[in-house]
N, C-alpha and C. Protein backbone atom coordinates (compact mmCIF):
# COMPACT_ATOMS: atom_id res chain seq x y z
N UNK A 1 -9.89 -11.21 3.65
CA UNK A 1 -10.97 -11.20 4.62
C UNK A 1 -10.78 -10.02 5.57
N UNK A 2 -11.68 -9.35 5.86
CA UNK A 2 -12.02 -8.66 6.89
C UNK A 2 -11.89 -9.07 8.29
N UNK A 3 -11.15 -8.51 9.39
CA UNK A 3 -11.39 -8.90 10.74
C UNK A 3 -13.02 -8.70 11.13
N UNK A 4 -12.98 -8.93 12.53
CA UNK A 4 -14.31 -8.67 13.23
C UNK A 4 -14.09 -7.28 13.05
N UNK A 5 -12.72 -6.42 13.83
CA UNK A 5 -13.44 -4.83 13.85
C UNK A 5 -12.98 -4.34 12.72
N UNK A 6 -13.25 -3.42 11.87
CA UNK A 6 -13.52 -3.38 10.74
C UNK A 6 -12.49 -1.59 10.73
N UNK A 7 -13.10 -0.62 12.02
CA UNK A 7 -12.18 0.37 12.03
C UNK A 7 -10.97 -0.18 12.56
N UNK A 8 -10.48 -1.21 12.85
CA UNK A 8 -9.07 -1.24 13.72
C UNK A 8 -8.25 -1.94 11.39
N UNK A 9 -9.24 -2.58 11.58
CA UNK A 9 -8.57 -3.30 10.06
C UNK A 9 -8.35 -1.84 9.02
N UNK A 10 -8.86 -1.35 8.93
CA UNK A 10 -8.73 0.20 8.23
C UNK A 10 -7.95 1.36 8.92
N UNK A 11 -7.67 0.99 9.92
CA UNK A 11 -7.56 2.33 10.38
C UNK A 11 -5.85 2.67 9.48
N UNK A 12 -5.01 2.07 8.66
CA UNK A 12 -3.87 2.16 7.96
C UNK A 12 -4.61 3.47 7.23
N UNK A 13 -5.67 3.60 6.57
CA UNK A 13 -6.85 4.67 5.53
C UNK A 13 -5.94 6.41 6.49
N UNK A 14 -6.72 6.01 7.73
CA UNK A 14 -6.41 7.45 8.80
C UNK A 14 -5.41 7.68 8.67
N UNK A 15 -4.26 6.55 8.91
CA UNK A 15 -2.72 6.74 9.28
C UNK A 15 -2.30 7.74 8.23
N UNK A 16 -2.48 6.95 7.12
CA UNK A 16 -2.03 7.66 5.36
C UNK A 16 -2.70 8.61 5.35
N UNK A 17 -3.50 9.33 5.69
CA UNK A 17 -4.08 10.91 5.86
C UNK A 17 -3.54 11.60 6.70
N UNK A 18 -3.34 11.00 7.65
CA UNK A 18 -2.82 11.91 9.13
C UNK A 18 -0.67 12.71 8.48
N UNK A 19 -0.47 11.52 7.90
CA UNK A 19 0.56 11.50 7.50
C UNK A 19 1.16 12.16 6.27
N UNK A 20 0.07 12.29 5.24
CA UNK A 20 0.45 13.60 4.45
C UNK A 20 0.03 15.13 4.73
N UNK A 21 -1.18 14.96 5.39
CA UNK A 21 -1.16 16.45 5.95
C UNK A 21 0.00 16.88 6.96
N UNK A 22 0.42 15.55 7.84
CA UNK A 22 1.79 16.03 8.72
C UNK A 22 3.03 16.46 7.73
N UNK A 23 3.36 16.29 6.63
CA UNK A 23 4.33 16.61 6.10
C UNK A 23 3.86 17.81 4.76
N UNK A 24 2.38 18.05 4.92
CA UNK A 24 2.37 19.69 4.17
C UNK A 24 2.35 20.62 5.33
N UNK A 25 2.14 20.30 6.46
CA UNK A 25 1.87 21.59 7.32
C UNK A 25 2.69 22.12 7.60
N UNK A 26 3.84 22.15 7.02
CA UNK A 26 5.43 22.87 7.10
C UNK A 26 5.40 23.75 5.77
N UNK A 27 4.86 23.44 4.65
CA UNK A 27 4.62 24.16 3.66
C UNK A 27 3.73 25.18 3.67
N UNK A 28 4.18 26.37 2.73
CA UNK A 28 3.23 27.43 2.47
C UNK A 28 2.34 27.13 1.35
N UNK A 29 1.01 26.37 1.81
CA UNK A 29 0.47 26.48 0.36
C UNK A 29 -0.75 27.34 0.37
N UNK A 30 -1.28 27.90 -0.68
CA UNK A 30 -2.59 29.07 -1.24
C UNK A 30 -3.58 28.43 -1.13
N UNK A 31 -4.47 29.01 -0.68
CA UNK A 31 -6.02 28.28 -0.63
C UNK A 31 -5.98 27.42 -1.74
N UNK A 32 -5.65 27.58 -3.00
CA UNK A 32 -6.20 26.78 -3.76
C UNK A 32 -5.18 25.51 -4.03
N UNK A 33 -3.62 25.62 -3.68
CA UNK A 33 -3.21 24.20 -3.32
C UNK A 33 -3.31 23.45 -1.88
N UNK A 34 -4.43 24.02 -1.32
CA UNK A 34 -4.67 23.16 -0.23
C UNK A 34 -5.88 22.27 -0.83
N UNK A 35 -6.69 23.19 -1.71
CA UNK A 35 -8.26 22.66 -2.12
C UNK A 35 -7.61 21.41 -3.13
N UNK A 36 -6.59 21.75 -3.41
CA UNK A 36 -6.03 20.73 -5.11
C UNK A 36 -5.70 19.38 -3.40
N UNK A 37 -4.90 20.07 -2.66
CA UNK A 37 -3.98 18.62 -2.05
C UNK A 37 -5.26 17.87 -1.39
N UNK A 38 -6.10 18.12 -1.02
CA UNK A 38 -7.25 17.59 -0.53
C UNK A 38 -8.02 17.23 -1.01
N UNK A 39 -8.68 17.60 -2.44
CA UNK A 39 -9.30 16.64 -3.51
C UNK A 39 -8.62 15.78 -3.95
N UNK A 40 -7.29 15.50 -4.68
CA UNK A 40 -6.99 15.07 -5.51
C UNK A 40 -6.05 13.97 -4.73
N UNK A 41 -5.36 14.45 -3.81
CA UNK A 41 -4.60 13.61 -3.15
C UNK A 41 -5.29 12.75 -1.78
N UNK A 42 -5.57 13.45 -0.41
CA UNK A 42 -6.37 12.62 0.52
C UNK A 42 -7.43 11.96 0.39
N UNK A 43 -8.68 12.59 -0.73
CA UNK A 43 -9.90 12.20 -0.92
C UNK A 43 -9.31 11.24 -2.07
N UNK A 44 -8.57 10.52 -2.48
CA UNK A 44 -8.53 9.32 -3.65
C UNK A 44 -7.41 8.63 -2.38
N UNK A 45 -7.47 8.41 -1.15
CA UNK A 45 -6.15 7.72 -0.75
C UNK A 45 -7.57 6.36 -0.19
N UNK A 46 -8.62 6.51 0.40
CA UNK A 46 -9.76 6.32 0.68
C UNK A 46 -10.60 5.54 -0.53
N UNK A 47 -10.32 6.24 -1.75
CA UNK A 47 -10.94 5.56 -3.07
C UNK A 47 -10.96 4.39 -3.14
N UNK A 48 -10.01 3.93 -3.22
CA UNK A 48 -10.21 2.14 -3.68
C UNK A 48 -10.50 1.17 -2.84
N UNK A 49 -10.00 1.67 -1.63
CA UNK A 49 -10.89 0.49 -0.22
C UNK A 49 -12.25 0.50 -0.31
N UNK A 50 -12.72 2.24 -0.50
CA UNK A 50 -14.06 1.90 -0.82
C UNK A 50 -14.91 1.56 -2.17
N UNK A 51 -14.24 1.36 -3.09
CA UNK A 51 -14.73 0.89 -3.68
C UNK A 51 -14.72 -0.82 -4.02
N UNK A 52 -14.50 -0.88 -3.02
CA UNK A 52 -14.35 -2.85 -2.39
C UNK A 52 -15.14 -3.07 -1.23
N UNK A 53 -14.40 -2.46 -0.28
CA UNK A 53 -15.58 -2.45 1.25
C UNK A 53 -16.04 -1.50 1.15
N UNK A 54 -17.31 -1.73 2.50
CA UNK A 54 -17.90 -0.12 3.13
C UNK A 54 -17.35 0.04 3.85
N UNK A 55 -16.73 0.95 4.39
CA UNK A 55 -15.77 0.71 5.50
C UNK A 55 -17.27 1.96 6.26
N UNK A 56 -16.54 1.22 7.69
CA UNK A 56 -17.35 1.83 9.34
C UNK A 56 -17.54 3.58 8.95
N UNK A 57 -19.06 4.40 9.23
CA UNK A 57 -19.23 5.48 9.45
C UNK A 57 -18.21 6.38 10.24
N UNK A 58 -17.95 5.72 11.40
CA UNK A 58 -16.48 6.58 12.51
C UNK A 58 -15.44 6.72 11.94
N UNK A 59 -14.77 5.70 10.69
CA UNK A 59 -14.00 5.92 10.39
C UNK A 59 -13.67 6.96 8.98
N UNK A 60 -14.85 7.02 8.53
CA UNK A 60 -14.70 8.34 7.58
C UNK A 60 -15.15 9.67 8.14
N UNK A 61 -15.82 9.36 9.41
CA UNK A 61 -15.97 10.90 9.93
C UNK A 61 -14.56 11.09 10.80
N UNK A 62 -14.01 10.57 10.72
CA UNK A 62 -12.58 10.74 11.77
C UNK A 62 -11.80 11.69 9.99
N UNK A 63 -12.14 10.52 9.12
CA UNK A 63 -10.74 10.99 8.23
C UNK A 63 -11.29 12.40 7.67
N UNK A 64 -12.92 12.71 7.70
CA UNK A 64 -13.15 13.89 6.99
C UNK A 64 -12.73 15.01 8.31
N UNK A 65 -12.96 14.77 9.14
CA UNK A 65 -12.20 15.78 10.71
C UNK A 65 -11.02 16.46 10.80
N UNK A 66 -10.52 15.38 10.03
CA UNK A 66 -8.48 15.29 9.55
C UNK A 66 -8.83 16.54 8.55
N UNK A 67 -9.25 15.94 7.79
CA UNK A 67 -9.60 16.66 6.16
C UNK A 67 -10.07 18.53 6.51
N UNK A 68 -10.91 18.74 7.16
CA UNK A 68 -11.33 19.78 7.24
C UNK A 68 -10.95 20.75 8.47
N UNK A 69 -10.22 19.80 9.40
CA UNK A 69 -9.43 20.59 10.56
C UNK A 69 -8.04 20.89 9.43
N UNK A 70 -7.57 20.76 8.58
CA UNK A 70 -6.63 21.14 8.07
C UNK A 70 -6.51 22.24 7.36
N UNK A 71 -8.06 22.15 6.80
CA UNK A 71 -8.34 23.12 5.71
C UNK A 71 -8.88 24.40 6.31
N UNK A 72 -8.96 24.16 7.61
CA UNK A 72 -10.15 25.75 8.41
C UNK A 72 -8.81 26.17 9.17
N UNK A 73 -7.84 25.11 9.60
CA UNK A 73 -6.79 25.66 10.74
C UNK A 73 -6.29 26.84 9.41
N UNK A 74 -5.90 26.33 8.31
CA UNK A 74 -4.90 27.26 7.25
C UNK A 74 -5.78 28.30 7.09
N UNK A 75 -6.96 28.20 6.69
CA UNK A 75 -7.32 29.48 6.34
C UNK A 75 -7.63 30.33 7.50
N UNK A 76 -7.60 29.96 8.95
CA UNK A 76 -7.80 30.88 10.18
C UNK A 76 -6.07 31.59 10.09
N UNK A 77 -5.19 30.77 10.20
CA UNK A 77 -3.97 30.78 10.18
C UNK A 77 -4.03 32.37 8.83
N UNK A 78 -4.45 32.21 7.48
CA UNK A 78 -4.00 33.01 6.51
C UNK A 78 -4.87 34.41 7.05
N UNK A 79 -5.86 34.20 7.40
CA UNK A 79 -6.87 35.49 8.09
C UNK A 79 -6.13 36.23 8.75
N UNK A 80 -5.16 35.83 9.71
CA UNK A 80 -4.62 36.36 10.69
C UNK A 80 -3.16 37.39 10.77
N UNK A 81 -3.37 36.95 9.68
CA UNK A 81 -1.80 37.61 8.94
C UNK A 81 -1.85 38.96 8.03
């Protein structure tokens, strides 16, 4: 069963995102193993809850925020160099 709030019951979804991008951002990876770690890995961590619940709008615009502040910080980061 689902609680009443629905982002506090999910929010474990964020944690597990927040938490593998915290442990690549020490790594050097190439545009294109950032594009691989972010399709294949964060965008399927999300997969199977939703394909059971809908989970709350806030809470996938939080995790896509995660998702794409990661992916614009690296490539500002690779510009600069």
């Amino acid at each position: 069963m689902v609680a009443r709030s629905k982002k506090a019951t999910f929010s474990f979804i964020k944690d597990r995102v927040w938490q593998k991008i915290s442990s690549w951002s020490s790594k050097c990876l190439s545009k294109a193993g950032r594009e691989v770690m972010i399709k294949y890995v964060l965008q399927a961590i999300p997969s199977y809850v939703m394909s059971i619940f809908r989970l709350p709008n806030t809470l996938l615009d939080e995790i896509e925020k995660i998702m794409s502040a990661f992916w614009w910080v690296m490539v500002v980061q690779a510009m600069e160099v």
